[in-house]
C-alpha atoms as a PDB file:
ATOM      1  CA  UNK A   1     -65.826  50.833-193.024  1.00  0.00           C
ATOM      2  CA  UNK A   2     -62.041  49.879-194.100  1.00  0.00           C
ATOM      3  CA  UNK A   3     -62.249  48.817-197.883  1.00  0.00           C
ATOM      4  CA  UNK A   4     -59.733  46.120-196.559  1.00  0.00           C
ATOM      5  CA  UNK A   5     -62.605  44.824-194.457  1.00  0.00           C
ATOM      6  CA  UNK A   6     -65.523  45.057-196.585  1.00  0.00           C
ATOM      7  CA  UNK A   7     -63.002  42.775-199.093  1.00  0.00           C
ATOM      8  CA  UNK A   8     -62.428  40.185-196.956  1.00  0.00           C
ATOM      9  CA  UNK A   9     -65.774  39.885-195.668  1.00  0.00           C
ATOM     10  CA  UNK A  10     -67.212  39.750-199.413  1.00  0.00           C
ATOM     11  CA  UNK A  11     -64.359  37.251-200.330  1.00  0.00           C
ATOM     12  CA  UNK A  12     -65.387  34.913-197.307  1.00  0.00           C
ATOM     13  CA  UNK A  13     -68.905  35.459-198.054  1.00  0.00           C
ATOM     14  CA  UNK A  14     -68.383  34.028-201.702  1.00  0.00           C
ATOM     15  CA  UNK A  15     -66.310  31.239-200.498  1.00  0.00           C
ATOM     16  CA  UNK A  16     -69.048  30.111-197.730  1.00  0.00           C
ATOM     17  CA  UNK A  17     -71.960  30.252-200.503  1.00  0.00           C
ATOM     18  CA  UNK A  18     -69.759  27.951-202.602  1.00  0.00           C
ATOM     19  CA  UNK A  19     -68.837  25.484-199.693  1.00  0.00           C
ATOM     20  CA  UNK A  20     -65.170  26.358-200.360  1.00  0.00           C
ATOM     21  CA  UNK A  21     -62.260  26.161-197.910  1.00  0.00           C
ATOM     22  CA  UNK A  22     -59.718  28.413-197.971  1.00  0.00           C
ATOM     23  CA  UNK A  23     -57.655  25.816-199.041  1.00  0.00           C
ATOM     24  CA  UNK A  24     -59.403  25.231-202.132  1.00  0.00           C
ATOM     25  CA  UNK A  25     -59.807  28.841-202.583  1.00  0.00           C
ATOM     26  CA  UNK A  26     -55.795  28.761-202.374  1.00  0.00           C
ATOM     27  CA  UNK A  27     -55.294  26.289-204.880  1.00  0.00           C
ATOM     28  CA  UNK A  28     -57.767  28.268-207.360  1.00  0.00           C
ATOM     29  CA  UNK A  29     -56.332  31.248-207.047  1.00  0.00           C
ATOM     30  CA  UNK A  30     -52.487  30.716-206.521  1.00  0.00           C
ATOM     31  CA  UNK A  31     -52.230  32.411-202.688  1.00  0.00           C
ATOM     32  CA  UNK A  32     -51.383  30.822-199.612  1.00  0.00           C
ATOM     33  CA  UNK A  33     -54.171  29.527-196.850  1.00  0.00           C
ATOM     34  CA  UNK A  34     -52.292  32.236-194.790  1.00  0.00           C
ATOM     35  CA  UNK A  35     -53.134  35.210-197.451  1.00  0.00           C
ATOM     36  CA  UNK A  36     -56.453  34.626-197.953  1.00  0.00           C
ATOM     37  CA  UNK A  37     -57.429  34.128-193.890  1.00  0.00           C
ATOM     38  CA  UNK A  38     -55.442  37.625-193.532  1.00  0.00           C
ATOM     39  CA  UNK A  39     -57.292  38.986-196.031  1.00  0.00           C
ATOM     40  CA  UNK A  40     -60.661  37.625-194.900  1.00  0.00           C
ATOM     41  CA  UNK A  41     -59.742  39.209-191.717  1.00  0.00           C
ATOM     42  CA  UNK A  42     -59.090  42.476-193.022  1.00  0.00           C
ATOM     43  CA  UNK A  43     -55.149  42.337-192.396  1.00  0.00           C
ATOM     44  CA  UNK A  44     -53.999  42.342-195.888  1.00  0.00           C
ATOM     45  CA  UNK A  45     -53.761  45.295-198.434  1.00  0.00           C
ATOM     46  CA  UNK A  46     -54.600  43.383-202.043  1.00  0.00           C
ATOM     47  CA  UNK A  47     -53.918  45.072-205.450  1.00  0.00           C
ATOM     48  CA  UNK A  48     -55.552  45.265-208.422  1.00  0.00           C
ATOM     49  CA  UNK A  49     -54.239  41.732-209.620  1.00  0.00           C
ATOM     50  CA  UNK A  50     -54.668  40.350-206.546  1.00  0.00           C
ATOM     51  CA  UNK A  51     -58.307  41.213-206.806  1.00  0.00           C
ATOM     52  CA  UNK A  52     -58.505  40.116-210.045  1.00  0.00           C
ATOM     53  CA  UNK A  53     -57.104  36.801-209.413  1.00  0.00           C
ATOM     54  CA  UNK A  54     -59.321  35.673-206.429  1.00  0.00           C
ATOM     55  CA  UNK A  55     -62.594  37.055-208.180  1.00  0.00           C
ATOM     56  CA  UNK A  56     -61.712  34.520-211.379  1.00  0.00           C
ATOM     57  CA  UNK A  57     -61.048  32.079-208.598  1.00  0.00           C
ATOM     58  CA  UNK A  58     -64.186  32.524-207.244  1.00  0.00           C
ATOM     59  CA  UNK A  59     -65.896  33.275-210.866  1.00  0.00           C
ATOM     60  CA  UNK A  60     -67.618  36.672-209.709  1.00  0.00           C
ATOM     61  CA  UNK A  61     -66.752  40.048-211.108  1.00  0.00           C
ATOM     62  CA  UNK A  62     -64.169  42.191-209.134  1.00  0.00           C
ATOM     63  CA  UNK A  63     -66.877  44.436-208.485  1.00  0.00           C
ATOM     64  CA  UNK A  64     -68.347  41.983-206.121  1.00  0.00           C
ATOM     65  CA  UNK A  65     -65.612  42.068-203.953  1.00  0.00           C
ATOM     66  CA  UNK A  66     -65.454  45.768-202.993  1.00  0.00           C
ATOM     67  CA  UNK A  67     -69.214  45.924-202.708  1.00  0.00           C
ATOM     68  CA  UNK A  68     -70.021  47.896-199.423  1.00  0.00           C
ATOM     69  CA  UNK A  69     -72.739  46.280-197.014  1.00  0.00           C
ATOM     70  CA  UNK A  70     -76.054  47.506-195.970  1.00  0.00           C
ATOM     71  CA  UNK A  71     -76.046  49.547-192.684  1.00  0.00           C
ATOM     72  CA  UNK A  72     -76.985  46.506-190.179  1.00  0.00           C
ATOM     73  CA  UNK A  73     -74.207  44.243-191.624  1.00  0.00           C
ATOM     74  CA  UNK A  74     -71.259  47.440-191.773  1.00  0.00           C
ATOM     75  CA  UNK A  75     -72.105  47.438-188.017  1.00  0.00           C
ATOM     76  CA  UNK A  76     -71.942  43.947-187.198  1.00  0.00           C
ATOM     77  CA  UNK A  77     -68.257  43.792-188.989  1.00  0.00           C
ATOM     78  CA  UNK A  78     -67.201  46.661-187.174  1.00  0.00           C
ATOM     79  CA  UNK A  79     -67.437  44.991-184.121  1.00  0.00           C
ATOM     80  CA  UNK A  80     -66.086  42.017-185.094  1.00  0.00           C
ATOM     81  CA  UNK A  81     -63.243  43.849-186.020  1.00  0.00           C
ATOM     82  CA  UNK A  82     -62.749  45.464-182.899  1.00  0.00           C
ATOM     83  CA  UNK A  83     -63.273  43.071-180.686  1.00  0.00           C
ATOM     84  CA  UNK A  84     -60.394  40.883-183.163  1.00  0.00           C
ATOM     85  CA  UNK A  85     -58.364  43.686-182.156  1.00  0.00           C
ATOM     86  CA  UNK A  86     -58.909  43.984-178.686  1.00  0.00           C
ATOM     87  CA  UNK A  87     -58.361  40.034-178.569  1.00  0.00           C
ATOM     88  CA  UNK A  88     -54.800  40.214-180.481  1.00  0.00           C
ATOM     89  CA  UNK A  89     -54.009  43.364-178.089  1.00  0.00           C
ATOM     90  CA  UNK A  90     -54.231  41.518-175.162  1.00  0.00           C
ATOM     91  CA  UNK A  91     -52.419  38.956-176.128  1.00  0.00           C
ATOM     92  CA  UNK A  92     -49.050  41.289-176.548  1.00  0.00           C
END
């Protein structure tokens, strides 16, 4: 799986379990709504700092963020992803 991907699905995995919005999230961590949903999404390319910034927002190390999922959830986001793909495809 994408490392892009498995980031933004731990990053809006942390954010559900702490009830936060990405708005919040925004606030805490100095990005805009729009950066963090592109992220969550898989879109977005963070560095280092970037990392490092959203896991203090979120209070986790930045080890938590690039964990890799078990087998049944790496599946499940790779179809997501596709079928996000397919869905912004056909609407070219």
């Amino acid at each position: 799986m994408d490392l892009r991907v498995v980031v933004g699905l731990n990053v809006q995995k942390i954010r559900r379990a702490q009830a936060l919005s990405q708005e919040e999230l925004s606030f805490r961590s100095g990005f805009t709504r729009a950066y963090l949903s592109g992220l969550e999404a898989g879109r977005r390319n963070p560095t280092l700092l970037s990392l490092a910034k959203i896991a203090n927002a979120l209070s986790v190390d930045i080890e938590e963020l690039t964990k890799r999922p078990g087998k049944n959830a790496q599946a499940s986001a790779e179809d997501r992803a596709v079928k996000a793909r397919a869905r912004r495809k056909g609407k070219s």
